[in-house]
C-alpha atoms as a PDB file:
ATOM      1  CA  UNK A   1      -8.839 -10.709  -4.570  1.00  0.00           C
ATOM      2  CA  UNK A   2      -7.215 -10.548  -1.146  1.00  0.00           C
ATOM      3  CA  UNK A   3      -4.915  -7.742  -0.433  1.00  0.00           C
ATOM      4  CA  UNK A   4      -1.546  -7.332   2.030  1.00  0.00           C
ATOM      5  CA  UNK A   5      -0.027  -4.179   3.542  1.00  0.00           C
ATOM      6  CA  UNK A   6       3.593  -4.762   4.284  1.00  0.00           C
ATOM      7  CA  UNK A   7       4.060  -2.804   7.199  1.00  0.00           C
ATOM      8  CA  UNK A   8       7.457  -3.559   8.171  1.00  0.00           C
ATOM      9  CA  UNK A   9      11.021  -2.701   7.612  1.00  0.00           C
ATOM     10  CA  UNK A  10      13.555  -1.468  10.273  1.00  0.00           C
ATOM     11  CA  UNK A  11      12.614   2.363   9.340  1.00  0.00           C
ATOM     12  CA  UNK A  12      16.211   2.993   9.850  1.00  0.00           C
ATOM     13  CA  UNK A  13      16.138   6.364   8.041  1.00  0.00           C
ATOM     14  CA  UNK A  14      13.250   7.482  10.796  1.00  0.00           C
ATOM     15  CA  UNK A  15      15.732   7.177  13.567  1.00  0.00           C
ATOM     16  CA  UNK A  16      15.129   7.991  16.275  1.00  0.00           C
ATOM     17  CA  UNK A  17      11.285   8.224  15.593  1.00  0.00           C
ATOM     18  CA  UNK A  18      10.924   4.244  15.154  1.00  0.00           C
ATOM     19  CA  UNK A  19      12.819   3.463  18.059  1.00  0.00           C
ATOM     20  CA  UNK A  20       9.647   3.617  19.348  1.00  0.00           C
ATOM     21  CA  UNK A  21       7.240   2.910  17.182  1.00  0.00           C
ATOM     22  CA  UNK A  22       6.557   1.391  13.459  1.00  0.00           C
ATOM     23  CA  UNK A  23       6.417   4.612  10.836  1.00  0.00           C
ATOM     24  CA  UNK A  24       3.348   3.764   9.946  1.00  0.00           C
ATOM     25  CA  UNK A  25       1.830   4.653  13.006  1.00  0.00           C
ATOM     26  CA  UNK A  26       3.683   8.152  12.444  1.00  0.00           C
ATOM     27  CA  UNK A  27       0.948  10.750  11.723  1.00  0.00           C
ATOM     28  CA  UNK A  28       0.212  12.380   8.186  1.00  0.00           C
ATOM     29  CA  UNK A  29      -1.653  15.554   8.910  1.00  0.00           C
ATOM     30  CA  UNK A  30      -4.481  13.791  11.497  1.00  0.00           C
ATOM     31  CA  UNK A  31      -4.294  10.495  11.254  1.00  0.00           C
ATOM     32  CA  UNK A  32      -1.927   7.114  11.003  1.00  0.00           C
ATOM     33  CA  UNK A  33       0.468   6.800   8.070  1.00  0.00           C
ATOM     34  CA  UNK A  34      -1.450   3.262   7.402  1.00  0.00           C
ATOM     35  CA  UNK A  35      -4.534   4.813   6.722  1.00  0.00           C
ATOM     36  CA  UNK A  36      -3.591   5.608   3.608  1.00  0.00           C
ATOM     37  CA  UNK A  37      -2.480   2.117   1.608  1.00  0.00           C
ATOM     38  CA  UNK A  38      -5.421   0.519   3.893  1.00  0.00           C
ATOM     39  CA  UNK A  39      -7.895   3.335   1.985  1.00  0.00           C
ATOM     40  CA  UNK A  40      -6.708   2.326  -1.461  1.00  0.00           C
ATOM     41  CA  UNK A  41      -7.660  -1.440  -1.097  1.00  0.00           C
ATOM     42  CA  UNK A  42     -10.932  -0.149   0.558  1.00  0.00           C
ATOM     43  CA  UNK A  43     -11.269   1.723  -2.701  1.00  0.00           C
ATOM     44  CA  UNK A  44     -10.230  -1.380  -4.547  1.00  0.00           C
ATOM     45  CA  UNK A  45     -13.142  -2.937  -3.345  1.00  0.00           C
ATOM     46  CA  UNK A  46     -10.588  -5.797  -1.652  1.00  0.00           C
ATOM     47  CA  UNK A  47     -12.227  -6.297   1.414  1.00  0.00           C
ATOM     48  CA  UNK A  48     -10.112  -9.468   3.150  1.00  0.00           C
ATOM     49  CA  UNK A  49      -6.588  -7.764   4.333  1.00  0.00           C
ATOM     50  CA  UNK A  50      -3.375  -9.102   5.949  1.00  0.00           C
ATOM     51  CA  UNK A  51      -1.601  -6.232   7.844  1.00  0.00           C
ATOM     52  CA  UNK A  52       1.831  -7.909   8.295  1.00  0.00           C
ATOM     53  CA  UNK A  53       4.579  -6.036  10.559  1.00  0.00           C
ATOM     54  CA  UNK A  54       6.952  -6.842  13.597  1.00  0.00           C
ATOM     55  CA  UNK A  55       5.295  -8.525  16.880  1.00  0.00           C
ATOM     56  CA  UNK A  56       6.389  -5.186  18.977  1.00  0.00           C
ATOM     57  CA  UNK A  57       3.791  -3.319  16.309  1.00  0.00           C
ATOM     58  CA  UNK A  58       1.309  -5.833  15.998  1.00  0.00           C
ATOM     59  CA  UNK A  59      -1.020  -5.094  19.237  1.00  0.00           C
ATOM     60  CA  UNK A  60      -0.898  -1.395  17.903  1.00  0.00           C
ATOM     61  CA  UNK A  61      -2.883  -1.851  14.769  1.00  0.00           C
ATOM     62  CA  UNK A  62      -4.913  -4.689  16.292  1.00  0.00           C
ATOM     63  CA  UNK A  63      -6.220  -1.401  18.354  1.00  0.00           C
ATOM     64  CA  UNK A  64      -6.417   0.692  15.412  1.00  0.00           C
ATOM     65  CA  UNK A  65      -8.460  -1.970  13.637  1.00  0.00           C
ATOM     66  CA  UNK A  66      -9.424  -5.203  15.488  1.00  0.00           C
ATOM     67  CA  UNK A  67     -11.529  -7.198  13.529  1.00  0.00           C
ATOM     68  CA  UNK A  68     -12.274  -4.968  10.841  1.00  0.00           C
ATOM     69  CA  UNK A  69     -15.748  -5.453  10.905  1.00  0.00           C
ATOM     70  CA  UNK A  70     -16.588  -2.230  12.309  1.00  0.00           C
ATOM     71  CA  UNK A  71     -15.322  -1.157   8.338  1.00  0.00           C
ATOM     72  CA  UNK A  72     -17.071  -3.983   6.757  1.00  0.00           C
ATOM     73  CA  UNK A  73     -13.575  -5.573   6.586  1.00  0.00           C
ATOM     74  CA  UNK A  74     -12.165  -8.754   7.696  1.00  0.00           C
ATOM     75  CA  UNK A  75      -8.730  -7.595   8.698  1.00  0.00           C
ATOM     76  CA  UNK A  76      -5.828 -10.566   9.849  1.00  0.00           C
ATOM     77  CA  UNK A  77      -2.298 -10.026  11.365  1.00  0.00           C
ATOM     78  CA  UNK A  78       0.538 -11.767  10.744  1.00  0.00           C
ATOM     79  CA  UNK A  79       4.492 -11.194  11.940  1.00  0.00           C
ATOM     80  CA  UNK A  80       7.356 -10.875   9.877  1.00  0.00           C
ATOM     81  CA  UNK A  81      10.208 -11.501  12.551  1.00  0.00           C
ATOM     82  CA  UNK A  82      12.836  -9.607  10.450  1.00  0.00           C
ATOM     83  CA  UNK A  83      13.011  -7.811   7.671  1.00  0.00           C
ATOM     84  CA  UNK A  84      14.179  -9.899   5.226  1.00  0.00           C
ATOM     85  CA  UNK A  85      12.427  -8.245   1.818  1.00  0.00           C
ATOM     86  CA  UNK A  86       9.270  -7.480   0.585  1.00  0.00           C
ATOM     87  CA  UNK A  87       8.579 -10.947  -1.089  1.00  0.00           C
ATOM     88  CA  UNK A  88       8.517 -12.702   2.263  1.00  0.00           C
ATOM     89  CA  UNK A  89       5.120 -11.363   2.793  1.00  0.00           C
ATOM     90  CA  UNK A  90       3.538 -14.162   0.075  1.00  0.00           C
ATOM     91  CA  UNK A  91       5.424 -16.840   2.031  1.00  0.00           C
ATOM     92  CA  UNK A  92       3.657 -15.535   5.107  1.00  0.00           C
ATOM     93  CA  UNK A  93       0.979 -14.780   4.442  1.00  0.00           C
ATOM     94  CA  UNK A  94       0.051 -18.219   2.505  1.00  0.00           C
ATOM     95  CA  UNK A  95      -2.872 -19.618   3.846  1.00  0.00           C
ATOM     96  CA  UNK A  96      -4.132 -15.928   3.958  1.00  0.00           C
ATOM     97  CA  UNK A  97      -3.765 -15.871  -0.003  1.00  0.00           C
ATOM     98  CA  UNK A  98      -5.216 -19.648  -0.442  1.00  0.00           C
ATOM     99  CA  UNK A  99      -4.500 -20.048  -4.221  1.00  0.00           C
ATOM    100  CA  UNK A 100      -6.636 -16.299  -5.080  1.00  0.00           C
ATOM    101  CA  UNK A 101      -4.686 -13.267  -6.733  1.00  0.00           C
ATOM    102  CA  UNK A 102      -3.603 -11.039  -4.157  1.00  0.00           C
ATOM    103  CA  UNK A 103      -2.482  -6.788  -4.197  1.00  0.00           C
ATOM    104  CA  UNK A 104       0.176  -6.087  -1.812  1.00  0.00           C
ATOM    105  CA  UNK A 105       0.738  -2.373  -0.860  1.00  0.00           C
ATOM    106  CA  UNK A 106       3.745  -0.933   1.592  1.00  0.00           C
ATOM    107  CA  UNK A 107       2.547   0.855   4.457  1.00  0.00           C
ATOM    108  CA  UNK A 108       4.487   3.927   3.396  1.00  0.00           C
ATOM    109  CA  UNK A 109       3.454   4.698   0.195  1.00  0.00           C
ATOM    110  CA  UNK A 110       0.488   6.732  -0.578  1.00  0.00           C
ATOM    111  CA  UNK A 111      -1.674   7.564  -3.979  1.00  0.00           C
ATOM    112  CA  UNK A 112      -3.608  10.383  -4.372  1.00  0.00           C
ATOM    113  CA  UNK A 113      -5.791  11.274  -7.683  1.00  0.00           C
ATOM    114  CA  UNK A 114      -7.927   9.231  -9.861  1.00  0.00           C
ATOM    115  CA  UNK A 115      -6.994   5.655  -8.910  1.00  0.00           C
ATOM    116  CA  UNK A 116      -8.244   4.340 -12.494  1.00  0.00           C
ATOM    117  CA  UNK A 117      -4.855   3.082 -13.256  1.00  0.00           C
ATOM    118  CA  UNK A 118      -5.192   0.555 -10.437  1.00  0.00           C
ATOM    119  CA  UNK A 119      -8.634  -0.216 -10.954  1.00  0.00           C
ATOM    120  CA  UNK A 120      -7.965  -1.216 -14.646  1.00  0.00           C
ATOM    121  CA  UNK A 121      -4.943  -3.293 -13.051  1.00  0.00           C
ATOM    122  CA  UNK A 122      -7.271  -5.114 -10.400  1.00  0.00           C
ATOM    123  CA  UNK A 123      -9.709  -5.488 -13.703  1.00  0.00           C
ATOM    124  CA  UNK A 124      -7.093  -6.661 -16.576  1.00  0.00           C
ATOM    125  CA  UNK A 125      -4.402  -8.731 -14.432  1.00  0.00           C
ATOM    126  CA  UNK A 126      -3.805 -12.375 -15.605  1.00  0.00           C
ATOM    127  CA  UNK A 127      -0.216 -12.808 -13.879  1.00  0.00           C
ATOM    128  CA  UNK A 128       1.406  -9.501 -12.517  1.00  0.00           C
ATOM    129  CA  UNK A 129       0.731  -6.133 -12.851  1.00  0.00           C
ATOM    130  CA  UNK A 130       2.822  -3.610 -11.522  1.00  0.00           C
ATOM    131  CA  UNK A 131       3.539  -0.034 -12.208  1.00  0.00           C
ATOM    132  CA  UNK A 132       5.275   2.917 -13.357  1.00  0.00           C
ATOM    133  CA  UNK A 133       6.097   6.402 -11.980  1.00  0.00           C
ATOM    134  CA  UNK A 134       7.665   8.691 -13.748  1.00  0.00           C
ATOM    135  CA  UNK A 135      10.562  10.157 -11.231  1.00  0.00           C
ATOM    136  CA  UNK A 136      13.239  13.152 -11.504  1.00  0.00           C
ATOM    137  CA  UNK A 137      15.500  10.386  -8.808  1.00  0.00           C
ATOM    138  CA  UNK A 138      15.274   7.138 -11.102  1.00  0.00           C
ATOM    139  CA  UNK A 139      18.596   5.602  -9.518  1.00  0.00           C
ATOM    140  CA  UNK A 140      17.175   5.429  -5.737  1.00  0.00           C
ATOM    141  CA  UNK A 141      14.052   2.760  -7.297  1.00  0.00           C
ATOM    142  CA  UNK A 142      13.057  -0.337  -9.432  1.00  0.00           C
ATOM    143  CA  UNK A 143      13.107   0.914 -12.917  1.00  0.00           C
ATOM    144  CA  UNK A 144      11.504  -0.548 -15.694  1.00  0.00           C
ATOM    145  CA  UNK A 145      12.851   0.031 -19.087  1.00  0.00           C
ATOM    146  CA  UNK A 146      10.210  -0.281 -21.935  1.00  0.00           C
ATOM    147  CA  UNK A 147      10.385  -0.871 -25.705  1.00  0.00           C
ATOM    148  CA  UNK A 148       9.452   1.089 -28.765  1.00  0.00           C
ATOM    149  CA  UNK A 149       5.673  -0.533 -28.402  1.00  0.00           C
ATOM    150  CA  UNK A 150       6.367   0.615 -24.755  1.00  0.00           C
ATOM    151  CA  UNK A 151       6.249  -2.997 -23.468  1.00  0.00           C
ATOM    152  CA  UNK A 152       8.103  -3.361 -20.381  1.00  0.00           C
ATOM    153  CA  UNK A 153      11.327  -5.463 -21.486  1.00  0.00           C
ATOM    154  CA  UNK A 154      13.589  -4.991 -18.231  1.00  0.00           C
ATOM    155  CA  UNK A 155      13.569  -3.957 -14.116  1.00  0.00           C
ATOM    156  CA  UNK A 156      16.715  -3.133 -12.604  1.00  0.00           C
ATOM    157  CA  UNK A 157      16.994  -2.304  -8.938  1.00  0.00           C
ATOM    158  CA  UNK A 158      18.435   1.391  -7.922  1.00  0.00           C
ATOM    159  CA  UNK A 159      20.638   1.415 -11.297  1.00  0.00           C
ATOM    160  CA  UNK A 160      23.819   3.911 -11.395  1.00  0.00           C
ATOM    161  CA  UNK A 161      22.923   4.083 -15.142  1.00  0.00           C
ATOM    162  CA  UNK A 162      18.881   4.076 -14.928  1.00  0.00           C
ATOM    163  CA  UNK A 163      17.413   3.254 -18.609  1.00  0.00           C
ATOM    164  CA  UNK A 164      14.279   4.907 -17.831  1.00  0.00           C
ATOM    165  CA  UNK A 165      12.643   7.617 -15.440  1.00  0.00           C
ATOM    166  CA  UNK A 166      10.085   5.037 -14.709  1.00  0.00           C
ATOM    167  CA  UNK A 167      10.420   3.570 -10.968  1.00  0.00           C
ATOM    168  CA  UNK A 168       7.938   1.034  -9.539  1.00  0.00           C
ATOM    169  CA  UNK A 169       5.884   2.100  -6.931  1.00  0.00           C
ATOM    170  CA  UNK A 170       5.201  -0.228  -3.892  1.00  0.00           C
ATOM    171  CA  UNK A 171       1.679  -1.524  -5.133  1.00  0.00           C
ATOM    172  CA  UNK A 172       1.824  -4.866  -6.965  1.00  0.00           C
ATOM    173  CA  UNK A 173      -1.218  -7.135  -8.320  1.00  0.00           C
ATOM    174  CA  UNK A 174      -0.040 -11.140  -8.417  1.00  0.00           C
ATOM    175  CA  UNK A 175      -2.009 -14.131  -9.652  1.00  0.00           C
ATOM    176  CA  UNK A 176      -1.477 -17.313  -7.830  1.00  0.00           C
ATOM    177  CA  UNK A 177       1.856 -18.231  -8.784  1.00  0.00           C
ATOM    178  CA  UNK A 178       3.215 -15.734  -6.569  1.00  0.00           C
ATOM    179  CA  UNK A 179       3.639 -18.170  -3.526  1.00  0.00           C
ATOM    180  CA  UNK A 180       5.738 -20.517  -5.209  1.00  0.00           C
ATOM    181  CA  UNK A 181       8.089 -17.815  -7.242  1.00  0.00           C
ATOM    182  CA  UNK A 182       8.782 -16.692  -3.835  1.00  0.00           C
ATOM    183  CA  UNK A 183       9.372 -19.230  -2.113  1.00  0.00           C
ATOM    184  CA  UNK A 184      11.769 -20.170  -5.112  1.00  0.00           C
ATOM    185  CA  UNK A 185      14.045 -17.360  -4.718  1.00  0.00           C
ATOM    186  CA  UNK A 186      17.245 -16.230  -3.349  1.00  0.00           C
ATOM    187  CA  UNK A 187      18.414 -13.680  -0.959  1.00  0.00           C
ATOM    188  CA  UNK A 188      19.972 -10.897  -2.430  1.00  0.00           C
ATOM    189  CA  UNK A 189      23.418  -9.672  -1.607  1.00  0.00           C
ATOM    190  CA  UNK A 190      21.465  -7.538   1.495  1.00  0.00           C
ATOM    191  CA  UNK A 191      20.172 -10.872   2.329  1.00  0.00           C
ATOM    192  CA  UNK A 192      16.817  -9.820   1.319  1.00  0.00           C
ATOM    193  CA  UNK A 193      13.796 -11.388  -0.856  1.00  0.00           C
ATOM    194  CA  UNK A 194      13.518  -9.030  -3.094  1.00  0.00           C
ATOM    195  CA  UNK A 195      10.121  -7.893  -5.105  1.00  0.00           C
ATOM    196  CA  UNK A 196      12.575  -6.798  -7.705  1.00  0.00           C
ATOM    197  CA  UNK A 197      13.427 -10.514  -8.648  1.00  0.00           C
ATOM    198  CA  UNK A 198       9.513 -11.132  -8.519  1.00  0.00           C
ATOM    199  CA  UNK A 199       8.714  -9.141 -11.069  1.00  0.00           C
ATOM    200  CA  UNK A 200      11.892 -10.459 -12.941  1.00  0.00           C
ATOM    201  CA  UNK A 201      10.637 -13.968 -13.040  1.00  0.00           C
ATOM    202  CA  UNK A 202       6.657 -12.756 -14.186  1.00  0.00           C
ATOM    203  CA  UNK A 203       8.704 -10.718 -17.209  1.00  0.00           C
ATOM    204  CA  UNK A 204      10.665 -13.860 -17.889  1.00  0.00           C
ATOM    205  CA  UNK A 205       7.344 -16.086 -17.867  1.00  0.00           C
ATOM    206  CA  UNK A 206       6.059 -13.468 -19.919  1.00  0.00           C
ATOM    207  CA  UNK A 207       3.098 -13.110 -17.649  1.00  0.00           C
ATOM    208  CA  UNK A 208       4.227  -8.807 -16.896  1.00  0.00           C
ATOM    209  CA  UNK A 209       2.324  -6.248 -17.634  1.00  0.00           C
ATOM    210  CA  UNK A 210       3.575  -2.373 -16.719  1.00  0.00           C
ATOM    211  CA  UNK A 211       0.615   0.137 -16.280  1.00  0.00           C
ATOM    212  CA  UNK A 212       1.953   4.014 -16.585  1.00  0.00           C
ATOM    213  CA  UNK A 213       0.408   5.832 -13.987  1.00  0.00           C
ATOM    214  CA  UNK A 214      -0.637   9.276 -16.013  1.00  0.00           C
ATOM    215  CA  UNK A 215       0.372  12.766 -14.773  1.00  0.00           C
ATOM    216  CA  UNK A 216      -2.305  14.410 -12.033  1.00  0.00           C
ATOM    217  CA  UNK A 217      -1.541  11.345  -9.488  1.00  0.00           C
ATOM    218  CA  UNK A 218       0.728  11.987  -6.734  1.00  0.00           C
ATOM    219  CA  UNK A 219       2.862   9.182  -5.042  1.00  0.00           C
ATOM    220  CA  UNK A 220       4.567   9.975  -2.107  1.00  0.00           C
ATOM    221  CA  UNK A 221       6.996   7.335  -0.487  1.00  0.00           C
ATOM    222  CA  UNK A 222       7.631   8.334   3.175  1.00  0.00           C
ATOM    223  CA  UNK A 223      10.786   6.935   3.719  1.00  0.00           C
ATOM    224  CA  UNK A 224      12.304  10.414   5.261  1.00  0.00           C
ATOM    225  CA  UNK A 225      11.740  12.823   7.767  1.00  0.00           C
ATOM    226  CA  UNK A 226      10.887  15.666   5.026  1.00  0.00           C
ATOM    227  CA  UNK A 227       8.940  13.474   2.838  1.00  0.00           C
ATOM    228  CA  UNK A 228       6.916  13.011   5.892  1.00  0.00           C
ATOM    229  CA  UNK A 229       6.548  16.582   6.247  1.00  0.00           C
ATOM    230  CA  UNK A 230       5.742  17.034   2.967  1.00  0.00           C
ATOM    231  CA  UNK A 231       2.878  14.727   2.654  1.00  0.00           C
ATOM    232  CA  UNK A 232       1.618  15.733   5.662  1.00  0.00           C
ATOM    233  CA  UNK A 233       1.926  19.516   4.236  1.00  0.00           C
ATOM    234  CA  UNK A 234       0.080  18.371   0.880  1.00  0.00           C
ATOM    235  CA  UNK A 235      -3.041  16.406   2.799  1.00  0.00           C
ATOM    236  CA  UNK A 236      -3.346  19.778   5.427  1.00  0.00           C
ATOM    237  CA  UNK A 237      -3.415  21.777   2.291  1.00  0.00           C
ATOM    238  CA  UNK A 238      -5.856  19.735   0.285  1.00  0.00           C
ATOM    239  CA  UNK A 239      -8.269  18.887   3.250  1.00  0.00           C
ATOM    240  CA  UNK A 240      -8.368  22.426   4.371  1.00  0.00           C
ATOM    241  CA  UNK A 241      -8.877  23.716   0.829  1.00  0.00           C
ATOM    242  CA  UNK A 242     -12.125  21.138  -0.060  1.00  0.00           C
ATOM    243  CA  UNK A 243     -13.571  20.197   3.481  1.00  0.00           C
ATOM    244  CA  UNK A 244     -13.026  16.875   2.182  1.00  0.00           C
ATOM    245  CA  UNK A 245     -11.016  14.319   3.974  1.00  0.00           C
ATOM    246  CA  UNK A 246      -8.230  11.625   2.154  1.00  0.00           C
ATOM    247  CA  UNK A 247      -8.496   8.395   3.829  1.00  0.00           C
ATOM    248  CA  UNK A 248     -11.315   8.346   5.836  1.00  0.00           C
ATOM    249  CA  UNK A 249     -11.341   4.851   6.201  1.00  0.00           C
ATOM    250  CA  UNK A 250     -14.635   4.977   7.838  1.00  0.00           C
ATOM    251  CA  UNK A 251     -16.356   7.245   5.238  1.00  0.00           C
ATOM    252  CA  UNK A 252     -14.795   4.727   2.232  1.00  0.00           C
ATOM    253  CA  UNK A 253     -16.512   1.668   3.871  1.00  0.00           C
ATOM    254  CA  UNK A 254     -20.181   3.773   4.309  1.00  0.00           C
ATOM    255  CA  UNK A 255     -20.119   5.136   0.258  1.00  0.00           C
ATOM    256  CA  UNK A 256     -18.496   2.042  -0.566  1.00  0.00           C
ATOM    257  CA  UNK A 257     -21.692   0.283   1.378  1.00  0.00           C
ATOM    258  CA  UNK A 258     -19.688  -2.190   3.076  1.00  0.00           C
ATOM    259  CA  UNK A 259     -21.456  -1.020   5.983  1.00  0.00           C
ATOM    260  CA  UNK A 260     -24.884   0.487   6.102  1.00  0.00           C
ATOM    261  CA  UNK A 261     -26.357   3.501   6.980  1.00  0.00           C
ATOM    262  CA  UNK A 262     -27.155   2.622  10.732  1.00  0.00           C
ATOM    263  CA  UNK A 263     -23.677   0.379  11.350  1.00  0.00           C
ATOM    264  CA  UNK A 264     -22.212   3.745  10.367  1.00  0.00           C
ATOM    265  CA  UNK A 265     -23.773   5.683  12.877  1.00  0.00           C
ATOM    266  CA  UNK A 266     -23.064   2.641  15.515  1.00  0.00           C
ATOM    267  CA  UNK A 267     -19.357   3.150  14.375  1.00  0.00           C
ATOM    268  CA  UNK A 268     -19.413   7.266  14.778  1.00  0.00           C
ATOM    269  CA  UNK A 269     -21.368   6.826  18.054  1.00  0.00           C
ATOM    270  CA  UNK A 270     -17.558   5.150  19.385  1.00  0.00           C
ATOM    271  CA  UNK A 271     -15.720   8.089  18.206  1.00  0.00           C
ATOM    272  CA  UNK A 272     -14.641  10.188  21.181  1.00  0.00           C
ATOM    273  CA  UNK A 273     -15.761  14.134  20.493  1.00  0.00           C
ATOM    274  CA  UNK A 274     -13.221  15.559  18.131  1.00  0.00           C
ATOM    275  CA  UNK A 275     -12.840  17.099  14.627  1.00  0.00           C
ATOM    276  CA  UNK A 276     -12.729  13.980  13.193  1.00  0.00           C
ATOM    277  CA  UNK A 277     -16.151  12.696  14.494  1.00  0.00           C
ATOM    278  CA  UNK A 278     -17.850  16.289  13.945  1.00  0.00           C
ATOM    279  CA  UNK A 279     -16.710  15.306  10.226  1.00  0.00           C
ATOM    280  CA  UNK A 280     -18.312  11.691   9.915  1.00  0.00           C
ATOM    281  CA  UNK A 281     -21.525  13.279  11.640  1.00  0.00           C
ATOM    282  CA  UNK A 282     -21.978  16.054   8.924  1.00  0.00           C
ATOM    283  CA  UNK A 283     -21.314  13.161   5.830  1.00  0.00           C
ATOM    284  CA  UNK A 284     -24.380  11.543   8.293  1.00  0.00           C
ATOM    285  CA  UNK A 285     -26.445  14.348   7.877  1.00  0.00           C
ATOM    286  CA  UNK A 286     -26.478  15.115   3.860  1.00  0.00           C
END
């Protein structure tokens, strides 16, 4: 299983914030918004990731990350010149994929809770697996509408008449096939490929399968100014509460042993003295 993060997109409603830089580099309590997604694949146990963003943003998370093998990781780059919809990363990122299943995540959302429900996805998939969010906003997402067996029987995109409170969050699980469904598709109206029409074609293949994401997960999209507040309110408060950090890309990789015991202390040993290396050196210690 490979795994993308899609860390693109104009970030118009950042303005004037990613004027100069990508909103994933924009911080959520103490560290970069792309942490986060790049944490749940770590969790996922996908270990070969494509970061995929503009070539002004590029060099930036080539610094953040290099090689990846510092993480146990074997992190890759790739530029999207424009963005022209989420399904352009499988067309880009094809000889990244080479013919495995593949999770793409957007560098702006973030899950926090038992992460079961993707686990089981990772586990059960056999030709798309996405999910579903129960929301209080359903006409600003991709809803799916389910049956009385609560199979998934339509997705509509930002509906004025939503028939469901169940949006699609931006983590998706695709077999193989996914390469040539989008390179098969058609620019929407915004002149986008859009993971919308994905998902369509999987339903109409019958190959779809909608996991509900249970109550006691938060996911927080961070398109906005205040949803970035607010996420980086809920991490400050949760952090400060347990002495236990969210995303700590370097602690997932040592309890996850893709790195061992003595590559983690190599890798705390190139942390510059702050909180955040006083924190990997007491995990060290117990």
């Amino acid at each position: 299983m490979k795994g993308i993060i899609l860390a693109g997109g104009s970030g118009s409603r950042l303005y004037p914030i990613t004027k100069i830089y990508s909103k994933q580099l924009t911080v959520i309590y103490d560290k970069p918004l792309i942490y986060y997604p790049l944490s749940i694949l770590m969790l996922g146990g996908i270990r070969e990731i494509l970061i995929i963003s503009n070539s002004e943003t590029i060099p930036f998370y080539q610094q953040l990350f290099g090689s990846g093998s510092q993480l146990g990781l074997e992190i890759e780059y790739a530029v999207q010149q424009a963005p022209n919809g989420i399904a352009e990363a499988f067309i880009i990122g094809e000889k990244f994929i080479n013919g495995e299943s593949v999770v793409l995540i957007l560098g702006d959302n973030i899950f926090y809770g038992s992460l079961e429900f993707f686990y089981r996805g990772i586990r059960n998939n056999v030709g798309a697996t996405i999910f579903g969010y129960k929301v209080n906003d359903p006409e600003r997402y991709g809803i799916v509408e389910f049956d009385k067996e609560g199979k998934a029987i339509s997705i509509e995109e930002k509906p004025k008449k939503p028939k469901s409170n169940y949006a699609v969050p931006g983590i998706y699980i695709y077999n193989n096939e996914i390469i040539e469904i989008s390179k098969n598709l058609k620019p929407s109206a915004r002149g986008e490929l859009e993971i919308t029409d994905v998902n369509k074609e999987y339903l109409i293949k019958g190959k779809l399968k909608v996991e509900k994401i249970g109550r006691g997960i938060a996911w927080l999209d961070t398109g906005t100014p205040e949803a970035l507040l607010q996420a980086s309110n809920f991490f400050g408060v949760i952090e400060e509460r347990q002495g236990l950090k969210v995303a700590c890309i370097e602690e997932i990789a040592y309890y996850m042993n893709y790195i061992s015991k003595n590559e983690f202390e190599i890798l705390i040993s190139s942390i510059p003295r702050s909180l955040y290396k006083d924190y990997l050196e007491k995990l060290l210690r117990e």
